[in-house]
PDB file of N, CA and C in Angstrom:
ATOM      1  N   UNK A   1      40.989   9.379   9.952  1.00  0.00           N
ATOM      2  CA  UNK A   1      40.136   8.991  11.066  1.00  0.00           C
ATOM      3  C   UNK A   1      38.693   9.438  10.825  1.00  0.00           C
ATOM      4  N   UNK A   2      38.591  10.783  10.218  1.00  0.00           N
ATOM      5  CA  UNK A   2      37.006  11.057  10.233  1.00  0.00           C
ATOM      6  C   UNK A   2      36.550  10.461   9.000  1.00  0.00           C
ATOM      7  N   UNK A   3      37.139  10.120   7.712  1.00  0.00           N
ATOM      8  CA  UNK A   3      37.019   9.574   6.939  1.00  0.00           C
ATOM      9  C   UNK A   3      36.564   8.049   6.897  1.00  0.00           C
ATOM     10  N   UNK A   4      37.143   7.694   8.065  1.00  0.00           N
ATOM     11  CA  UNK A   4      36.796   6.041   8.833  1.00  0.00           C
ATOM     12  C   UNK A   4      35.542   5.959   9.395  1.00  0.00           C
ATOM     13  N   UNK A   5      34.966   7.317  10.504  1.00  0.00           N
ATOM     14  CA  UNK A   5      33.903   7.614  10.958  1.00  0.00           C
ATOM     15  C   UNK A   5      32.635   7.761   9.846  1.00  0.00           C
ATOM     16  N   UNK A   6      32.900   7.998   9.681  1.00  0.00           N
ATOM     17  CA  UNK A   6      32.112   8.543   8.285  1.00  0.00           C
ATOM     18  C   UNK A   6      31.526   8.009   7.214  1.00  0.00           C
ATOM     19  N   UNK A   7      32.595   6.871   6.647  1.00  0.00           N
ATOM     20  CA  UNK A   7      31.965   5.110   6.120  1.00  0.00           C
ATOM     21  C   UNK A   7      31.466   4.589   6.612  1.00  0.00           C
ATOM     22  N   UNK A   8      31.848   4.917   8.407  1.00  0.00           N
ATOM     23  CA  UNK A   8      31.194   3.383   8.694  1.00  0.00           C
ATOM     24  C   UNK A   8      30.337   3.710   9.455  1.00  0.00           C
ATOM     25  N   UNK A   9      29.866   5.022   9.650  1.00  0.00           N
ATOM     26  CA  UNK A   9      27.934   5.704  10.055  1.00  0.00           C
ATOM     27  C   UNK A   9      27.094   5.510   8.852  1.00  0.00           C
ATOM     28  N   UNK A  10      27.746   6.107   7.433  1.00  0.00           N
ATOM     29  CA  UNK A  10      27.166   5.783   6.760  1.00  0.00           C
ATOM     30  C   UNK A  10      26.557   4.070   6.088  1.00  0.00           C
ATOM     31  N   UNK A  11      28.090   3.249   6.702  1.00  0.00           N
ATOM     32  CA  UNK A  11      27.722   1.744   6.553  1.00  0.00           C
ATOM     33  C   UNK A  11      26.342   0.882   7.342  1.00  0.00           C
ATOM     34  N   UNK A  12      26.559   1.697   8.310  1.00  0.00           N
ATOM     35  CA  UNK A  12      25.453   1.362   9.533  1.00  0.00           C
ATOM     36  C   UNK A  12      23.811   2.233   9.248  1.00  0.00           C
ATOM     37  N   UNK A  13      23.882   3.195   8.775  1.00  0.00           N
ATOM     38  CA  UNK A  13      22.267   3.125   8.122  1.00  0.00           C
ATOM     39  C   UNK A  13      22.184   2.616   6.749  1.00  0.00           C
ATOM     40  N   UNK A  14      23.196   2.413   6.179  1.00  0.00           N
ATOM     41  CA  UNK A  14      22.672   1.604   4.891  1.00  0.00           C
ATOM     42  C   UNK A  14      21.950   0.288   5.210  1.00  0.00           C
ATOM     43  N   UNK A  15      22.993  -0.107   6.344  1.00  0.00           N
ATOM     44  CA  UNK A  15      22.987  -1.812   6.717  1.00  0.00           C
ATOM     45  C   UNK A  15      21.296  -1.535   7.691  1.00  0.00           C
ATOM     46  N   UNK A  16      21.324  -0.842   8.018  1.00  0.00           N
ATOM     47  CA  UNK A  16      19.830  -0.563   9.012  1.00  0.00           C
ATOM     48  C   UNK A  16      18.446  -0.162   8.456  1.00  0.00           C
ATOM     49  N   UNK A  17      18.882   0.236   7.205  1.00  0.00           N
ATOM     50  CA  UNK A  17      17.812   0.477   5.984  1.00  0.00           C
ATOM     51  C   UNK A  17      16.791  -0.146   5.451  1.00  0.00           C
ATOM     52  N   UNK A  18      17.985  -1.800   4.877  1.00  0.00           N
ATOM     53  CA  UNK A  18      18.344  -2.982   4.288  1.00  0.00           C
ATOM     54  C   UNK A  18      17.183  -3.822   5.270  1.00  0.00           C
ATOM     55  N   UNK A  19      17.740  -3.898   6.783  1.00  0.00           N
ATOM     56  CA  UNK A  19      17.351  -4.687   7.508  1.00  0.00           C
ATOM     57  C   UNK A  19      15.464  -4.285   8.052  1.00  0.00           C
ATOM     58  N   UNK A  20      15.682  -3.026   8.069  1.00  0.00           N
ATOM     59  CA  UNK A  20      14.394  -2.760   8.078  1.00  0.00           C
ATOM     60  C   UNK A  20      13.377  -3.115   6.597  1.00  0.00           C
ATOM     61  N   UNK A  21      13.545  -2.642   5.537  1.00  0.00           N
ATOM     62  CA  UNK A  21      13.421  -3.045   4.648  1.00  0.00           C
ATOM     63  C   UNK A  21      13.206  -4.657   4.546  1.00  0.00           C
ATOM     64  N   UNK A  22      13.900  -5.857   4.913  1.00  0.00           N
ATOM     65  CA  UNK A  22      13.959  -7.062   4.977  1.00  0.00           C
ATOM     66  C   UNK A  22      12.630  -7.284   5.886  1.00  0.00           C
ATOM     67  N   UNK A  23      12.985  -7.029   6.850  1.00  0.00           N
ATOM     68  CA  UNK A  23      11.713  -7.293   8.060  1.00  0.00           C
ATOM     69  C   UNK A  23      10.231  -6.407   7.361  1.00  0.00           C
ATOM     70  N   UNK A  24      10.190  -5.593   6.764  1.00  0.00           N
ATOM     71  CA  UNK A  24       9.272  -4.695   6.446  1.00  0.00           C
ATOM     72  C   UNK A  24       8.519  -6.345   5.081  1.00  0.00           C
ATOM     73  N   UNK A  25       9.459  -6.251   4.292  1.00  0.00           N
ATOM     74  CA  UNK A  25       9.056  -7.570   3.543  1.00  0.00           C
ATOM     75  C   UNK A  25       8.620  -8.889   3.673  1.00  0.00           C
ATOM     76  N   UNK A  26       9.269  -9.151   5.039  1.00  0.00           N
ATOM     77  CA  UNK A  26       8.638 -10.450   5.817  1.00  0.00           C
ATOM     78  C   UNK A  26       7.446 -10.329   5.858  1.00  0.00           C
ATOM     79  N   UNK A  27       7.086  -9.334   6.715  1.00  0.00           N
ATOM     80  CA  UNK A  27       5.697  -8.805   7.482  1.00  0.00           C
ATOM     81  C   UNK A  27       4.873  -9.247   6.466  1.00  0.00           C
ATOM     82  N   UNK A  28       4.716  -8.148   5.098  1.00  0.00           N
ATOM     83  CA  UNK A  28       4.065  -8.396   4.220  1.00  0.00           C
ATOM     84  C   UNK A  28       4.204  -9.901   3.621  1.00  0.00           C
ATOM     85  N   UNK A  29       4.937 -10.462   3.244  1.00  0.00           N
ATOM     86  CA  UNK A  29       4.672 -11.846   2.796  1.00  0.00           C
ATOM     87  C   UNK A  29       4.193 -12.489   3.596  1.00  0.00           C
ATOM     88  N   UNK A  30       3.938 -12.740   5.139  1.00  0.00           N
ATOM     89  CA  UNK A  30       3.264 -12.985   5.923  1.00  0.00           C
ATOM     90  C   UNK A  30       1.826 -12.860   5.545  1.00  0.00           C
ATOM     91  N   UNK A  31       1.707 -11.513   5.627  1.00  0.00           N
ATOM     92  CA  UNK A  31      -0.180 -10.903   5.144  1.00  0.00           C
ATOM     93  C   UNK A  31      -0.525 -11.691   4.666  1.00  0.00           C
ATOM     94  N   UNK A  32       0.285 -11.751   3.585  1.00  0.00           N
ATOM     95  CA  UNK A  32      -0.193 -12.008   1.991  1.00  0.00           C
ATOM     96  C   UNK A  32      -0.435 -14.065   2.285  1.00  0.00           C
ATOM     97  N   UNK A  33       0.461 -14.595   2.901  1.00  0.00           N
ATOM     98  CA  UNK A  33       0.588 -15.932   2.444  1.00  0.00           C
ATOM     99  C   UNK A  33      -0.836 -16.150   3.502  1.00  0.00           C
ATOM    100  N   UNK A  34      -0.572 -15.740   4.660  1.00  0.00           N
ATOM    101  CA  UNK A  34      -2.151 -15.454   5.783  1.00  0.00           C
ATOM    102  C   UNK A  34      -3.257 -15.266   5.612  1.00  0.00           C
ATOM    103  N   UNK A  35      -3.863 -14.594   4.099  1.00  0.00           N
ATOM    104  CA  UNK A  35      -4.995 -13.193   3.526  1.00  0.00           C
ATOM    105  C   UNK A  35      -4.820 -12.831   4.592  1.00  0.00           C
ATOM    106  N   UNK A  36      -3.898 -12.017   5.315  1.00  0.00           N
ATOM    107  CA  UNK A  36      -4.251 -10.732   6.261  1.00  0.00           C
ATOM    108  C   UNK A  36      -4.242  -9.785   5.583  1.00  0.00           C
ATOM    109  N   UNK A  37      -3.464  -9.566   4.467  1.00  0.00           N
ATOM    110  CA  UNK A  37      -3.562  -8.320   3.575  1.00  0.00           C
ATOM    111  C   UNK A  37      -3.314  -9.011   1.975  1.00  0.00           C
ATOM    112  N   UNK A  38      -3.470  -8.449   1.045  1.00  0.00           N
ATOM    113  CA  UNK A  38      -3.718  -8.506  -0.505  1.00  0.00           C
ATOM    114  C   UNK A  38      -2.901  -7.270  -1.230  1.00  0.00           C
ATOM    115  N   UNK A  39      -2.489  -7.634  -2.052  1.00  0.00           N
ATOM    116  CA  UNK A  39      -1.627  -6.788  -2.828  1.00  0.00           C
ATOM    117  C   UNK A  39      -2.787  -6.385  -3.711  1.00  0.00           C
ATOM    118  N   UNK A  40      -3.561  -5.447  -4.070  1.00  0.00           N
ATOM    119  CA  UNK A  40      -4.472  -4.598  -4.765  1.00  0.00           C
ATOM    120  C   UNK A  40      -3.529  -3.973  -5.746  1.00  0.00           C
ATOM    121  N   UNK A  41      -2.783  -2.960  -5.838  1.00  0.00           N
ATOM    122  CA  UNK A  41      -1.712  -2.625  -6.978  1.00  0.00           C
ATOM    123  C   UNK A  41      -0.075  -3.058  -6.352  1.00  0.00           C
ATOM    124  N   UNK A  42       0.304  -2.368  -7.318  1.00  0.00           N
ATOM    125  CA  UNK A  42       2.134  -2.408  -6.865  1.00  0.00           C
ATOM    126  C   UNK A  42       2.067  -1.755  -5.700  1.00  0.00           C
ATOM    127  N   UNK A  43       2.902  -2.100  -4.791  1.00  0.00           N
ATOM    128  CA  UNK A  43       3.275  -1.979  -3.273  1.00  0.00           C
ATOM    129  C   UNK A  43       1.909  -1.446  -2.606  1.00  0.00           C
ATOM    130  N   UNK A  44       0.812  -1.807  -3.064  1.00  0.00           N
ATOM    131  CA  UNK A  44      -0.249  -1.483  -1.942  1.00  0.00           C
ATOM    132  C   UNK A  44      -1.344  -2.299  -1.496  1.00  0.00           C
ATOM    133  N   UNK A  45      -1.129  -2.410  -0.090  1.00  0.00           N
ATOM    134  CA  UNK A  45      -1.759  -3.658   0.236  1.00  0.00           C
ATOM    135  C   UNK A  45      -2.937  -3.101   0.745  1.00  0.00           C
ATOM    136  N   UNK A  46      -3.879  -3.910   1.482  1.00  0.00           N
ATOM    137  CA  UNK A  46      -5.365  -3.786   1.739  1.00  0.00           C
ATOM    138  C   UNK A  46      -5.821  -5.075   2.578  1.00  0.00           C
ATOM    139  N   UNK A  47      -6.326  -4.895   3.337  1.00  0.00           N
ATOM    140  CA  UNK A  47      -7.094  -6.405   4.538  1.00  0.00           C
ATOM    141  C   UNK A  47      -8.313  -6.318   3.409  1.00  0.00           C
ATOM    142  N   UNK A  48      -8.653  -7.681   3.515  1.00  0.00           N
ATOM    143  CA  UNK A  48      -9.518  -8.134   2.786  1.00  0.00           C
ATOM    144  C   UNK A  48     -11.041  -7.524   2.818  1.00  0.00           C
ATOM    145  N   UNK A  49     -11.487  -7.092   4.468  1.00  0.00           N
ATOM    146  CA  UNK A  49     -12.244  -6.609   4.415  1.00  0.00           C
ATOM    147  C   UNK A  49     -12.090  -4.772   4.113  1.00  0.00           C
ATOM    148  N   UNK A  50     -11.216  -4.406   4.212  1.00  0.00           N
ATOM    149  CA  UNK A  50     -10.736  -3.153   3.790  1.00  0.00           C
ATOM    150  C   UNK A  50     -11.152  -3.028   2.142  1.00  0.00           C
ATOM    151  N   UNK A  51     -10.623  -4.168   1.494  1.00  0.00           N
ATOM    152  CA  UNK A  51     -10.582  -4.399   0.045  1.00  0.00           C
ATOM    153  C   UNK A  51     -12.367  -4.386  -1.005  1.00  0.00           C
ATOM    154  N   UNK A  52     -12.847  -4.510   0.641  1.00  0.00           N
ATOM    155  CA  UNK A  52     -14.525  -4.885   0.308  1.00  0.00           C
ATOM    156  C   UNK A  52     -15.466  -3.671   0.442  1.00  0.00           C
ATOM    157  N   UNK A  53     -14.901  -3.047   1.193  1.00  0.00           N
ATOM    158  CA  UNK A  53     -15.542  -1.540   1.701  1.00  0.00           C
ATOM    159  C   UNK A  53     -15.174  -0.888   0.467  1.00  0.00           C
ATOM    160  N   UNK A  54     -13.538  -0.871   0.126  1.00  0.00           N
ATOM    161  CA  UNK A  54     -13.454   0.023  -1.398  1.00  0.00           C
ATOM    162  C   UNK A  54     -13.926  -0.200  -2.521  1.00  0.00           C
ATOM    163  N   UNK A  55     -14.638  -1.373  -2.741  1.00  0.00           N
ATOM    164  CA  UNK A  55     -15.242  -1.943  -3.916  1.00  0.00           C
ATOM    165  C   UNK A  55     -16.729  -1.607  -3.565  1.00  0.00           C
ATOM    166  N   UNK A  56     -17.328  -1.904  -2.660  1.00  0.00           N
ATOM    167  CA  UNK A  56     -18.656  -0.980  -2.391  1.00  0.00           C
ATOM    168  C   UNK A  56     -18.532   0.230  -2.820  1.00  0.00           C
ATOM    169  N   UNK A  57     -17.844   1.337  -2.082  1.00  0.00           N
ATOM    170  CA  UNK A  57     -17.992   2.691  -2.256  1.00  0.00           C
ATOM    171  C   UNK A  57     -17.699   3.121  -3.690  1.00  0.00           C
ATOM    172  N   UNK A  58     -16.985   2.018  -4.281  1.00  0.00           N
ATOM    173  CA  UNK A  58     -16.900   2.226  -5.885  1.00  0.00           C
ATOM    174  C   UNK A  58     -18.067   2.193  -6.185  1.00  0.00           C
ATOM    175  N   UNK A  59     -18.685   0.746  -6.204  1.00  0.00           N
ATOM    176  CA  UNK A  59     -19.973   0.661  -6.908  1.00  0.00           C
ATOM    177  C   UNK A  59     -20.750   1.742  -6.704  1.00  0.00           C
ATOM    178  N   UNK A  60     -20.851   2.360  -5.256  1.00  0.00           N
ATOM    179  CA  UNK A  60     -22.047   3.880  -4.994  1.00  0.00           C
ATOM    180  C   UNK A  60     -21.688   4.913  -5.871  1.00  0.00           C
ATOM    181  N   UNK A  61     -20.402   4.719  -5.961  1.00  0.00           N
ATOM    182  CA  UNK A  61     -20.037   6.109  -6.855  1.00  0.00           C
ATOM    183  C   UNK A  61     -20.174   6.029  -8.044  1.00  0.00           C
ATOM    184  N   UNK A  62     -20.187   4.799  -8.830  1.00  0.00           N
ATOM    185  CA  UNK A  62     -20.865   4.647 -10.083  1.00  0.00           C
ATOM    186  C   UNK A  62     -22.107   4.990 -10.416  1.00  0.00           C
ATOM    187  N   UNK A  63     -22.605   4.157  -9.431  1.00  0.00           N
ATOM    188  CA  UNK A  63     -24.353   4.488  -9.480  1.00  0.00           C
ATOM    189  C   UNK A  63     -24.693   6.381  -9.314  1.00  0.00           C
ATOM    190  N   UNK A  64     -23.945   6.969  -8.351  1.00  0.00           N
ATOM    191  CA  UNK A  64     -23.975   8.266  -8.355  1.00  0.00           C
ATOM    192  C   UNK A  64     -24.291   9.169  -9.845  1.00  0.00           C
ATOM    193  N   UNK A  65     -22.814   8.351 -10.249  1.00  0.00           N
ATOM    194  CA  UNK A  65     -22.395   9.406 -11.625  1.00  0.00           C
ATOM    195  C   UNK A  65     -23.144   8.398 -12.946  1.00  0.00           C
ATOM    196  N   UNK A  66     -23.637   7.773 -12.434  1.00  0.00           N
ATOM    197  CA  UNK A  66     -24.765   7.526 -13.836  1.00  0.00           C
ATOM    198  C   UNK A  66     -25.603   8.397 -13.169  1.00  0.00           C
ATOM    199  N   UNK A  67     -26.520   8.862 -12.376  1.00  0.00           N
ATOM    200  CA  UNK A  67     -27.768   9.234 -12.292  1.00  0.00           C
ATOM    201  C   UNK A  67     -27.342  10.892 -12.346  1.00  0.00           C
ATOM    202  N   UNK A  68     -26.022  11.191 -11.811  1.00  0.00           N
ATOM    203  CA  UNK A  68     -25.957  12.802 -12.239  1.00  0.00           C
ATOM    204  C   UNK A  68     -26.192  12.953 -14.159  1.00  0.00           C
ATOM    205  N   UNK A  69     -24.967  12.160 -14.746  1.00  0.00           N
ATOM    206  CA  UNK A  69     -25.072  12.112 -15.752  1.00  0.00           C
ATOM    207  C   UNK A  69     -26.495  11.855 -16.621  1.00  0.00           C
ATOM    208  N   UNK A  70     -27.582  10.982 -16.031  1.00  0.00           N
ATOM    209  CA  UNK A  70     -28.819  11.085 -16.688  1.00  0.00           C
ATOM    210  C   UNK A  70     -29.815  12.686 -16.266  1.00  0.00           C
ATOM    211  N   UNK A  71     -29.137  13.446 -14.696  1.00  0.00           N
ATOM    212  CA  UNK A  71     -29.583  14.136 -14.511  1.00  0.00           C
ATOM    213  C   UNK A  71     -29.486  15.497 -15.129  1.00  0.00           C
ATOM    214  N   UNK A  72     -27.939  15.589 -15.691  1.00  0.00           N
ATOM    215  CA  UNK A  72     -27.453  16.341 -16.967  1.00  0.00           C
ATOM    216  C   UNK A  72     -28.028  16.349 -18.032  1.00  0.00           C
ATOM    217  N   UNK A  73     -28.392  15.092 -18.805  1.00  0.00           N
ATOM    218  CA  UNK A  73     -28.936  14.911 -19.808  1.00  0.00           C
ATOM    219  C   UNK A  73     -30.670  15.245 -19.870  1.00  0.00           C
ATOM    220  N   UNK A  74     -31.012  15.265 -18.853  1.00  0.00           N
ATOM    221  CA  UNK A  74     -32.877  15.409 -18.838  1.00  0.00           C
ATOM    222  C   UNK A  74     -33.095  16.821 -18.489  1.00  0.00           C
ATOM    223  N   UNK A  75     -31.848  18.055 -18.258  1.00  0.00           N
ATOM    224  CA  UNK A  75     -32.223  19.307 -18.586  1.00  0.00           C
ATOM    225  C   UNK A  75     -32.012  19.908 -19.595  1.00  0.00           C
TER     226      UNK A  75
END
């Protein structure tokens, strides 16, 4: 009997895991087929304008570390 209990709690968050998981995947293929969100690497998504802000703050930080780096070099 507890052995019965016991498969089939464990059957029921596997199966609830799965299903979340499923719906969790919808969502995102949604984003994605929508541009509400963009797959940027493996499993990480980003809103487009999200995607635009991190590519700015890249570029500043480039520009940063060239001018430290020339500022290194001119002492």
């Amino acid at each position: 009997m507890a052995q019965a209990m016991l498969t089939s709690s464990y059957a029921i968050k596997t199966n609830n895991r799965e299903r979340i998981q499923q719906f969790a995947n919808t969502v995102l293929n949604h984003g994605v087929k929508r541009n509400l969100v963009s797959e940027v690497e493996s499993s990480v998504f980003l809103s487009p304008n999200d995607f635009l802000k991190i590519t700015e703050l890249s570029q500043k930080l480039k520009q940063i570390d060239a001018k430290l780096a020339q500022y290194k070099t001119s002492k």
